[in-house]
Protein backbone atom coordinates (compact mmCIF):
# COMPACT_ATOMS: atom_id res chain seq x y z
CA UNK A 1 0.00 0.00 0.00
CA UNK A 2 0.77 3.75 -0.22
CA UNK A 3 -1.28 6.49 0.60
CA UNK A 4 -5.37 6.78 0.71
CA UNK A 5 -7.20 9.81 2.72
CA UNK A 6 -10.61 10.84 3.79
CA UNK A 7 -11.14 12.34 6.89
CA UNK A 8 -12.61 9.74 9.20
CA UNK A 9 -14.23 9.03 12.49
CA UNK A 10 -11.67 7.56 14.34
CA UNK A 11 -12.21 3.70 15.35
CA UNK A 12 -13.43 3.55 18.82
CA UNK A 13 -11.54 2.02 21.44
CA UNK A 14 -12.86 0.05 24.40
CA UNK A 15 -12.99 1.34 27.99
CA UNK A 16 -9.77 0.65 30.03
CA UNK A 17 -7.67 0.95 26.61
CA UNK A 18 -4.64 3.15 26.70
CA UNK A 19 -5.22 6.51 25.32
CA UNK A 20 -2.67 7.50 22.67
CA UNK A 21 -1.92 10.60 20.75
CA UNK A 22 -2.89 11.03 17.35
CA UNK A 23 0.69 12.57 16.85
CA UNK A 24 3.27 10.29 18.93
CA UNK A 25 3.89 9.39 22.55
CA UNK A 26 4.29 6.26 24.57
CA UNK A 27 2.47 3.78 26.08
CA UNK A 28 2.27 -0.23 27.06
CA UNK A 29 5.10 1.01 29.25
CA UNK A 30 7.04 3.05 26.85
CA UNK A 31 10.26 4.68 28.90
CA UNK A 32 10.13 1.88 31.15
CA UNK A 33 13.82 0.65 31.92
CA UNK A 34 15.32 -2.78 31.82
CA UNK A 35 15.61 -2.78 35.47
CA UNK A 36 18.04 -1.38 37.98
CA UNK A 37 17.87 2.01 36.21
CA UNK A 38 18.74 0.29 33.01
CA UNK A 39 18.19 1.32 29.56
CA UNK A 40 15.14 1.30 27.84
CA UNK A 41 13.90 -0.68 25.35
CA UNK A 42 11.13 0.27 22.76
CA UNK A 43 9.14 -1.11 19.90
CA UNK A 44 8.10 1.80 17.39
CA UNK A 45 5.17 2.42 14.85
CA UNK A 46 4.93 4.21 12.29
CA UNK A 47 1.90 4.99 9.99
CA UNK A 48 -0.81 7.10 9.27
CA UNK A 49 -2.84 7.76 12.68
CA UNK A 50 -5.08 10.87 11.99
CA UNK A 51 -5.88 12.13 8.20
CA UNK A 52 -7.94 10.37 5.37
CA UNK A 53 -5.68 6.53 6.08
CA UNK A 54 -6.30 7.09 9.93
CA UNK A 55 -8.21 3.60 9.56
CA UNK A 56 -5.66 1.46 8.47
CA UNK A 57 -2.90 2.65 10.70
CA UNK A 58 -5.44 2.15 13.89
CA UNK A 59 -5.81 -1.38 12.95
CA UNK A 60 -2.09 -1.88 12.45
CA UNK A 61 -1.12 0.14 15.90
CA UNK A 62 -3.54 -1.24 18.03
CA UNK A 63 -1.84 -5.26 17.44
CA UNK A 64 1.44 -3.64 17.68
CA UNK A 65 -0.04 -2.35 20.93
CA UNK A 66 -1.56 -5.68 21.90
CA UNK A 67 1.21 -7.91 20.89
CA UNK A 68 4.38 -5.84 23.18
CA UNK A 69 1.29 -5.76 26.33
CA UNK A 70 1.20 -9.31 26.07
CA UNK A 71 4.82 -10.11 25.95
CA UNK A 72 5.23 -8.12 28.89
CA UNK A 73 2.13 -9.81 30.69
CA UNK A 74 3.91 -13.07 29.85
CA UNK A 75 7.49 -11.59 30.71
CA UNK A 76 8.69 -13.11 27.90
CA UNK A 77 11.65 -10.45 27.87
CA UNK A 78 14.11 -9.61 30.52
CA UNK A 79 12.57 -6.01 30.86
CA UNK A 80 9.84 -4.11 30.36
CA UNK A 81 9.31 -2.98 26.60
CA UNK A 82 7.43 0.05 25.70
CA UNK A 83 5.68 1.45 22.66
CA UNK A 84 6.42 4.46 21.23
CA UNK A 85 4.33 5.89 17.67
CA UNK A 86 5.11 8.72 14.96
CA UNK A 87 1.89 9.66 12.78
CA UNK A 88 2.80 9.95 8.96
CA UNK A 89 -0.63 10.36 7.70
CA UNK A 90 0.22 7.64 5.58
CA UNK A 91 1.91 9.98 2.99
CA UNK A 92 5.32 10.69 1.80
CA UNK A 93 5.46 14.24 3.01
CA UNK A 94 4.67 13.40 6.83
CA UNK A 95 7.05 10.18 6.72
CA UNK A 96 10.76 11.88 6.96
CA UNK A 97 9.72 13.59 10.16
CA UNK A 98 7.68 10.74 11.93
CA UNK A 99 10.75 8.46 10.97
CA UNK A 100 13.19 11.09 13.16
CA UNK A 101 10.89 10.94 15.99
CA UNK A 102 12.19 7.53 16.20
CA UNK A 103 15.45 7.29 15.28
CA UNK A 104 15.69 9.90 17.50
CA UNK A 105 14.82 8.13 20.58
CA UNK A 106 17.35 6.04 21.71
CA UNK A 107 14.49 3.54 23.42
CA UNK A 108 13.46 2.55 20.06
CA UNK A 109 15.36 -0.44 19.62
CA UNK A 110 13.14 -1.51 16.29
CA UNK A 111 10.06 0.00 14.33
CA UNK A 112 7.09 -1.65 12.86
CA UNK A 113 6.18 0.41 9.33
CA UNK A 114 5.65 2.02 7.62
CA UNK A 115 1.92 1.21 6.57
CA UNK A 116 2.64 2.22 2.82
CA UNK A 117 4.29 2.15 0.30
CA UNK A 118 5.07 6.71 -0.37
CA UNK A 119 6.30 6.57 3.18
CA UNK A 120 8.56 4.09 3.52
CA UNK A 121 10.21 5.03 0.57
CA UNK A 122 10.63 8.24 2.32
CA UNK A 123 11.56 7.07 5.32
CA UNK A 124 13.92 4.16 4.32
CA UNK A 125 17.06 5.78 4.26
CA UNK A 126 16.68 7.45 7.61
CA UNK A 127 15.90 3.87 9.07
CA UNK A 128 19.02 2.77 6.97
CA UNK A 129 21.39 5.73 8.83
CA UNK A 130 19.84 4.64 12.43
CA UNK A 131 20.95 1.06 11.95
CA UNK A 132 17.21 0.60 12.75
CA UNK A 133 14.87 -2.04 12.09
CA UNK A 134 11.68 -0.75 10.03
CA UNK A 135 9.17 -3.42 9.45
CA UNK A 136 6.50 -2.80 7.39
CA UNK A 137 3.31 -5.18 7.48
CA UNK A 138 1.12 -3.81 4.42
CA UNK A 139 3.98 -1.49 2.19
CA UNK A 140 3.61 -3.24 -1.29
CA UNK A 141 5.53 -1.29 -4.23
CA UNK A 142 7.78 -4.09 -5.50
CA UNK A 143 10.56 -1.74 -5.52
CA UNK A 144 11.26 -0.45 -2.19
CA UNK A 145 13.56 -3.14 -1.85
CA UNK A 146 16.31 -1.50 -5.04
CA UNK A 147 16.71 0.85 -3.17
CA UNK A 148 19.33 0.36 -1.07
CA UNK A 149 17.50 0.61 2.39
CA UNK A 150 19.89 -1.90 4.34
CA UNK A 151 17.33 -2.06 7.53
CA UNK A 152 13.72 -2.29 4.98
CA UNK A 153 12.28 -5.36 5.88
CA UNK A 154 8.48 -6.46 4.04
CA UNK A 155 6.33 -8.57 6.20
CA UNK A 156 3.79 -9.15 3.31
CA UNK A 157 4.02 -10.17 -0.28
CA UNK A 158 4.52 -7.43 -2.81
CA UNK A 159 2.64 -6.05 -5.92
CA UNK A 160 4.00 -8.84 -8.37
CA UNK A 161 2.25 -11.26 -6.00
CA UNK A 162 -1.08 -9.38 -6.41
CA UNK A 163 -1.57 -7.52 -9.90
CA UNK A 164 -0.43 -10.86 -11.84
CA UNK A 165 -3.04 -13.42 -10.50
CA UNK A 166 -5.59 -10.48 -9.84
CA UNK A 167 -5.22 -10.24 -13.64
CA UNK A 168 -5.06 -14.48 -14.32
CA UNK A 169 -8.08 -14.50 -12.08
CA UNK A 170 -10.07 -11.58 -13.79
CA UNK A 171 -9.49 -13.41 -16.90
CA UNK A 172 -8.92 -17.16 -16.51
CA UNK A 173 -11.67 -17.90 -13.70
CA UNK A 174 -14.33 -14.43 -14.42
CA UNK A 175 -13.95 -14.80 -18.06
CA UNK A 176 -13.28 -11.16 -18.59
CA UNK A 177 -10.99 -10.53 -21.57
CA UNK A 178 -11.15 -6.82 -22.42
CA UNK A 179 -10.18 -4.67 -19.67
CA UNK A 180 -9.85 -1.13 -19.01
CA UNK A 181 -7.11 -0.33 -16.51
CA UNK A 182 -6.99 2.51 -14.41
CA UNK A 183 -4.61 3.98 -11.63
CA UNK A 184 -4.38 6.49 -9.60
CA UNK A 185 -0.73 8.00 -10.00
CA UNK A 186 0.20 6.82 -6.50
CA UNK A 187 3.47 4.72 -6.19
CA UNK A 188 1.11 1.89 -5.02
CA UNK A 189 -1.27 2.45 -7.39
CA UNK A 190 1.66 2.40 -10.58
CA UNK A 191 2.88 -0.60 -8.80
CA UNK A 192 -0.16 -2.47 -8.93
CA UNK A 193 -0.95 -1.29 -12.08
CA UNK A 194 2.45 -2.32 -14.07
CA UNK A 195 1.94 -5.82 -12.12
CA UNK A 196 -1.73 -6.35 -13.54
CA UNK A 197 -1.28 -5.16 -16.48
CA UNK A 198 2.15 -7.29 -17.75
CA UNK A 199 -0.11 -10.42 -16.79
CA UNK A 200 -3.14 -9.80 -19.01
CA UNK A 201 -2.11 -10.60 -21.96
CA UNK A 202 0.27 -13.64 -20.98
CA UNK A 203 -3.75 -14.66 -19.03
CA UNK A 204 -5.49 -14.28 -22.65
CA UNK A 205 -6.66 -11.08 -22.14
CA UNK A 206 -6.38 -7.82 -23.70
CA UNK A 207 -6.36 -4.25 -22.22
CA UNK A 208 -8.67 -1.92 -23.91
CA UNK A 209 -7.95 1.01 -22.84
CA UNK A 210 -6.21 2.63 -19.62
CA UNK A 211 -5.90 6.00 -18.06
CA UNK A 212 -4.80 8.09 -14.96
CA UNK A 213 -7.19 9.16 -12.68
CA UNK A 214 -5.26 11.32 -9.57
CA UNK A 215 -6.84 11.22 -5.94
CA UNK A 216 -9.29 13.57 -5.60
CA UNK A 217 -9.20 16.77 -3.22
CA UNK A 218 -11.91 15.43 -1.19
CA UNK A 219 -9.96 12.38 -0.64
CA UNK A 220 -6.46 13.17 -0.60
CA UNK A 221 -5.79 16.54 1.00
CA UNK A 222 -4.33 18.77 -1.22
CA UNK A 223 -4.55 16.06 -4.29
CA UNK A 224 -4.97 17.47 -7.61
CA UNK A 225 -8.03 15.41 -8.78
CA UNK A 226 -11.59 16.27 -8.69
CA UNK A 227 -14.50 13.71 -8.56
CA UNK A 228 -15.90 15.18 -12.12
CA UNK A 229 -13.21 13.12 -13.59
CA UNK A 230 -14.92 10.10 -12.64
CA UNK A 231 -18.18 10.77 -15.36
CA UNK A 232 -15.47 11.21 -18.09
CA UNK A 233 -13.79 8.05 -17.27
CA UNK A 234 -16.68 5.88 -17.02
CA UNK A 235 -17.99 7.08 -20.51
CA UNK A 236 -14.25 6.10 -21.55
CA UNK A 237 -14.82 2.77 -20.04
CA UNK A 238 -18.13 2.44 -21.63
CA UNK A 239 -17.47 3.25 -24.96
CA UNK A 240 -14.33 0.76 -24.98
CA UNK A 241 -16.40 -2.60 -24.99
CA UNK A 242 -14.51 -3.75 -21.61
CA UNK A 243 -15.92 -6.10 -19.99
CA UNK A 244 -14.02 -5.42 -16.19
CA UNK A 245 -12.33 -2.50 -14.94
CA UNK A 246 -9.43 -2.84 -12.84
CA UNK A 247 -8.80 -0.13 -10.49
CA UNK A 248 -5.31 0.26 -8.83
CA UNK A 249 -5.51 2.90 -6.29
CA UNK A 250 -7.57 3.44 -3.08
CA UNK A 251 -11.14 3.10 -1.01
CA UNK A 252 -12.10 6.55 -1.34
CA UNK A 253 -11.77 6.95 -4.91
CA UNK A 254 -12.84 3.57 -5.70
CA UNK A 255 -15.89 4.24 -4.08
CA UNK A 256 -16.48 7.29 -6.47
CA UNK A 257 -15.37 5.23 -9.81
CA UNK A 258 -17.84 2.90 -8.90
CA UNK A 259 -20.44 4.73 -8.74
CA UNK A 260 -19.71 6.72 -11.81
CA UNK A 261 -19.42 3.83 -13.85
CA UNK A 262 -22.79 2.05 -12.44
CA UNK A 263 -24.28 5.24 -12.95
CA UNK A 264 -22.80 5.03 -16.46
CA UNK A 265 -24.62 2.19 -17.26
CA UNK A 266 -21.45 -0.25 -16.88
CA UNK A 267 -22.56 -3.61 -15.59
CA UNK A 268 -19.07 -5.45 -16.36
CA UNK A 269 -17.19 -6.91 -13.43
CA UNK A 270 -15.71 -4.41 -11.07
CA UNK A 271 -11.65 -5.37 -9.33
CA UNK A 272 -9.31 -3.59 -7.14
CA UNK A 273 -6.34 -4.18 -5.00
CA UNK A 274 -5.79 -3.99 -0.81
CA UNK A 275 -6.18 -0.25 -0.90
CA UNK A 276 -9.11 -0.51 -1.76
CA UNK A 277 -10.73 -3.81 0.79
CA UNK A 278 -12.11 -1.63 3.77
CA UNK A 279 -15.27 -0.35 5.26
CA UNK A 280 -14.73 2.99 3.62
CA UNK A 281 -15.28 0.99 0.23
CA UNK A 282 -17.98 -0.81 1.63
CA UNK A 283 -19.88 2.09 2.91
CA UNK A 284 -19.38 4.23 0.08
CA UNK A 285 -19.47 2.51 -2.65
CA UNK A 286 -23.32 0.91 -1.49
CA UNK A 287 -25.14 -0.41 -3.44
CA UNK A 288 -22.66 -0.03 -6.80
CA UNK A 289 -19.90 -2.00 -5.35
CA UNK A 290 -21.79 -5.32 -4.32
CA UNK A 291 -19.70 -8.06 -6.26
CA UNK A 292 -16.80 -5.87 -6.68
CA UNK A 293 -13.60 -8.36 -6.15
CA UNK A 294 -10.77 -7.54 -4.24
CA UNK A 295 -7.42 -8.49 -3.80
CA UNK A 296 -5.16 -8.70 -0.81
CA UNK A 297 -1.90 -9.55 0.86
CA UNK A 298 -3.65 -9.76 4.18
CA UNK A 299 -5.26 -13.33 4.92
CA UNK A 300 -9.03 -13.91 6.22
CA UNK A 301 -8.03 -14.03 9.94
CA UNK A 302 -11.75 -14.51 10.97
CA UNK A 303 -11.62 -17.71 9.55
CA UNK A 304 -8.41 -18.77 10.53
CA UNK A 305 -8.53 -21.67 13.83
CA UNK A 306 -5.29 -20.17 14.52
CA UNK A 307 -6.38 -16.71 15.15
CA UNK A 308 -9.58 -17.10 17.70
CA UNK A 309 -7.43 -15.61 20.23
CA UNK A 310 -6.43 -13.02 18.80
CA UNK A 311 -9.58 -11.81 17.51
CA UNK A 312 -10.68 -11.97 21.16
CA UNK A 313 -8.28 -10.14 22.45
CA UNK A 314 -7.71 -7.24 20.19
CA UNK A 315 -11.81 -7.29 20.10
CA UNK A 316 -11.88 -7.42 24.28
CA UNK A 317 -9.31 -4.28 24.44
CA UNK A 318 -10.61 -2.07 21.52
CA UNK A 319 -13.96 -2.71 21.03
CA UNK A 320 -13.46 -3.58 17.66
CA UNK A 321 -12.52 -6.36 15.40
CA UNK A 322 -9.31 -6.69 13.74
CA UNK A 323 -9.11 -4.66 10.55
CA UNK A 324 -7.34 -5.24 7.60
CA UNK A 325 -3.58 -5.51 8.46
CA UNK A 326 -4.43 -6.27 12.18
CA UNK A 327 -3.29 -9.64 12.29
CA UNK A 328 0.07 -9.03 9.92
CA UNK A 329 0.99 -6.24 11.86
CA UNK A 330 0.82 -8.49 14.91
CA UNK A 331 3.16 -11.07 13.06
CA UNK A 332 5.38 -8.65 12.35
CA UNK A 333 5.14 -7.20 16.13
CA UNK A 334 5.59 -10.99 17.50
CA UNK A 335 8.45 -11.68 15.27
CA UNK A 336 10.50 -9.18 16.22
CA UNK A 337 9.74 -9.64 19.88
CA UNK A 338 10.90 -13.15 19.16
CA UNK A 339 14.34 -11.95 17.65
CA UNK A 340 14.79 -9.47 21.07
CA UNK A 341 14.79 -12.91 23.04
CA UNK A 342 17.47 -14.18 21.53
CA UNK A 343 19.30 -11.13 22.11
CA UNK A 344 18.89 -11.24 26.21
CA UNK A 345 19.33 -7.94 28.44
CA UNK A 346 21.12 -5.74 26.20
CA UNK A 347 20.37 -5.93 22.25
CA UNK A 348 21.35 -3.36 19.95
CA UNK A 349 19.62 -1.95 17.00
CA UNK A 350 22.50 -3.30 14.99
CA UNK A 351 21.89 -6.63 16.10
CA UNK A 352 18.15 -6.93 15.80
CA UNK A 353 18.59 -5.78 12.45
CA UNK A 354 20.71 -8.74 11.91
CA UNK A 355 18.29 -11.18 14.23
CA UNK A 356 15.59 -10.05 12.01
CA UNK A 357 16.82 -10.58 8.51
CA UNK A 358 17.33 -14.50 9.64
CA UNK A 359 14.33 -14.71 11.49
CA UNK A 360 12.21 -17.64 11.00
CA UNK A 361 8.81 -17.09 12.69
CA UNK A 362 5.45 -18.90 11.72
CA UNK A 363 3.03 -16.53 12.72
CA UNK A 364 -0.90 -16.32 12.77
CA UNK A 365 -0.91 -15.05 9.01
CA UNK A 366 2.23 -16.90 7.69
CA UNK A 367 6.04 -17.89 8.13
CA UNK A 368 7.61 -14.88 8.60
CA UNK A 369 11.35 -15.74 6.68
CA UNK A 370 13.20 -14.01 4.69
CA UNK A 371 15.10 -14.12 1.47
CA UNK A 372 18.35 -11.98 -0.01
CA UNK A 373 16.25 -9.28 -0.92
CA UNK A 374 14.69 -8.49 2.48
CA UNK A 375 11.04 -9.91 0.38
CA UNK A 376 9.20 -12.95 2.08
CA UNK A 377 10.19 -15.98 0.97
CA UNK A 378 6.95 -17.59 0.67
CA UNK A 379 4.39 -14.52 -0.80
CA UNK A 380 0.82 -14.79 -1.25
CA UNK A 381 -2.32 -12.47 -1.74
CA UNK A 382 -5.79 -13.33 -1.33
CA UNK A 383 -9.46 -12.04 -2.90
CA UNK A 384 -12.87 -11.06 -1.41
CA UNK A 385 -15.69 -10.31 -2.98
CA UNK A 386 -18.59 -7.24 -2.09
CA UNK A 387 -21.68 -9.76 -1.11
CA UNK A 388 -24.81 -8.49 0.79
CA UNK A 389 -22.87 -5.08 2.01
CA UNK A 390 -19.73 -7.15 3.14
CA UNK A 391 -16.48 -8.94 2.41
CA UNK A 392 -16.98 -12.24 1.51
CA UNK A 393 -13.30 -14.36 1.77
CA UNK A 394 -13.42 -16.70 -2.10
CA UNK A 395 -9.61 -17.88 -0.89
CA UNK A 396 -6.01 -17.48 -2.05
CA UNK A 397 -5.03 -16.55 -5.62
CA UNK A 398 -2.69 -19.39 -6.29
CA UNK A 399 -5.63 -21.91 -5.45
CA UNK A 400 -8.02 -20.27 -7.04
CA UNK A 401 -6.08 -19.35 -10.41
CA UNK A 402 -4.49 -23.01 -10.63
């Protein structure tokens, strides 16, 4: 993922949760020492946490959150480790200072994040000059690993796991071979884009027609796009005989393509990637989206045995259920905590950075391992589908496109 915005209600939390700044500050014991007056050891996050992506991050913080309070419930470290958070908004402009906040803090002894994609490619060489960890559990652009970002570590599969069997499915299992392809100028959205579209063809398929369609201002703050594009492109869709549209971009805007083109007159199938599976889309897009598919690195934890208790306990402590990226965040969060046992009293960013890149964890979601290139090396995505108002989990992509 990258960036998405639209200013939000923020996700309630339960009574007796910690309260936590929008903007930073500490909690789960954050500043807490390893004992005797010791130093102190942190976990950082970093995403968006107010703004238009506020969603997202919340889901991702709040197992972060849950996963260091149970370690220390469980003592499963020699001391006490706290929590600290930066807010990036979830865009490349507020990443390079949320990323000093915590290479500035000497607690910090690893960071969880970015959330996407913009931001941790502005972020990764400040993470890279710290010697510190930065985990990200949902940042997908297939390139943020070229770029030389020694400490960049991706906890989920990337684009060229998604767009290429998004694509075999749209046209191998839907039996939809002319496809318009849109994106919305984001690095996630390119990403996703390039992925699908190299695939289609190769599938059996053939792109009819494709355009840019930037985030619009009420959206994205300060995004150049307007939703009157959205009319324009549906008549482009319309008039191109395509059978499916596949959007690579975000909720917000998906939302407003969809129902331009149902307006339209469009009844082809609808597809989009993990910026676009949340309740924004859902609520939004009603009643245009329903059977709109969507793709995602993040796996169906509701129906996952393994993840009953963690449903019930981030549901107990925030009042809500896990959200998408809940569950990998968590992973990620768990796997690092497991790397800072190994280490004993005294670890060093330098050496979790090392613990992590030969960490083998199997988590809720997957086996957290890691090839050469700091990618996963076992990567898969999964697709939902818009039934009855909801998200209805058809399975993974490499099962269903055999």
């Amino acid at each position: 993922m990258d960036t998405k915005y639209l200013v939000r209600a923020a996700i309630p939390i339960a009574v007796g949760a910690i309260v936590m700044s929008g903007c930073g500050g500490s909690s789960s014991g954050g500043g807490s020492s390893s004992g005797g007056g010791g130093k102190s050891y942190s976990i950082g996050f970093q995403g968006p946490l107010s703004g238009g992506v506020a969603d997202l991050g919340i889901n991702e913080r709040n197992a972060v959150q849950l996963a260091i309070e149970q370690a220390n419930a469980a003592k499963t470290l020699p001391y006490t480790i706290g929590f600290q958070q930066a807010d990036d908004q979830g865009g490349a402009d507020g990443s390079p200072p949320a990323a000093r906040k915590l290479t500035g803090d000497s607690s910090v002894i690893a960071v969880v994040g970015p959330s996407f994609s913009g931001a941790s490619n502005a972020a990764g060489k400040i993470y890279a000059d710290a010697d510190l960890l930065m985990a990200t559990p949902s940042a997908t652009l297939p390139d943020l690993v070229d770029h030389g970002f020694t400490t960049f570590y991706r906890g989920i599969a990337d684009d060229n796991s998604q767009g290429p069997p998004d694509a075999d499915y749209l046209v191998k299992v839907a039996k939809k071979t002319k496809i318009f392809l849109i994106d919305d100028t984001t690095d996630y959205g390119k990403g996703l884009s390039a992925g699908f579209k190299g695939e289609v063809s190769k599938a059996g398929g053939s792109i009819v027609g494709s355009d840019s369609a930037p985030q619009t201002s009420g959206c994205v703050a300060g995004a150049t796009g307007s939703p009157s594009q959205y009319p324009s492109e549906a008549s482009k869709v319309k008039n191109s005989g395509a059978d499916a549209v596949f959007y690579a971009g975000y909720d917000c805007d998906f939302a407003l393509l969809t129902k331009a083109l149902r307006n339209a007159g469009f009844t082809g199938q609808l597809m989009s990637g993990d910026g676009s599976k949340s309740d924004t889309y859902l609520k939004n897009g009603k009643p245009a989206n329903e059977g709109a598919l969507l793709s995602c690195q993040c796996s169906d934890i509701a129906s996952n045995p393994k993840g009953t208790d963690f449903v019930n306990a981030y549901t107990a402590k925030f009042g809500v259920a896990p959200g998408t990226y809940s569950a990998e965040a968590y992973d990620v969060t768990n796997a690092i905590i497991s790397v800072l046992k190994s280490l004993g009293a005294s670890p060093t960013r330098d050496a979790v950075v090392k613990g992590y890149a030969a960490v083998d964890y199997q988590g809720l979601t997957k086996e957290i391992k890691f090839g050469s290139d700091h990618n996963l090396t076992t990567q898969t995505a999964y697709l939902y589908q818009v039934k009855n108002g909801k998200f209805d989990y058809l399975g993974d992509l490499p099962t269903l496109t055999k």
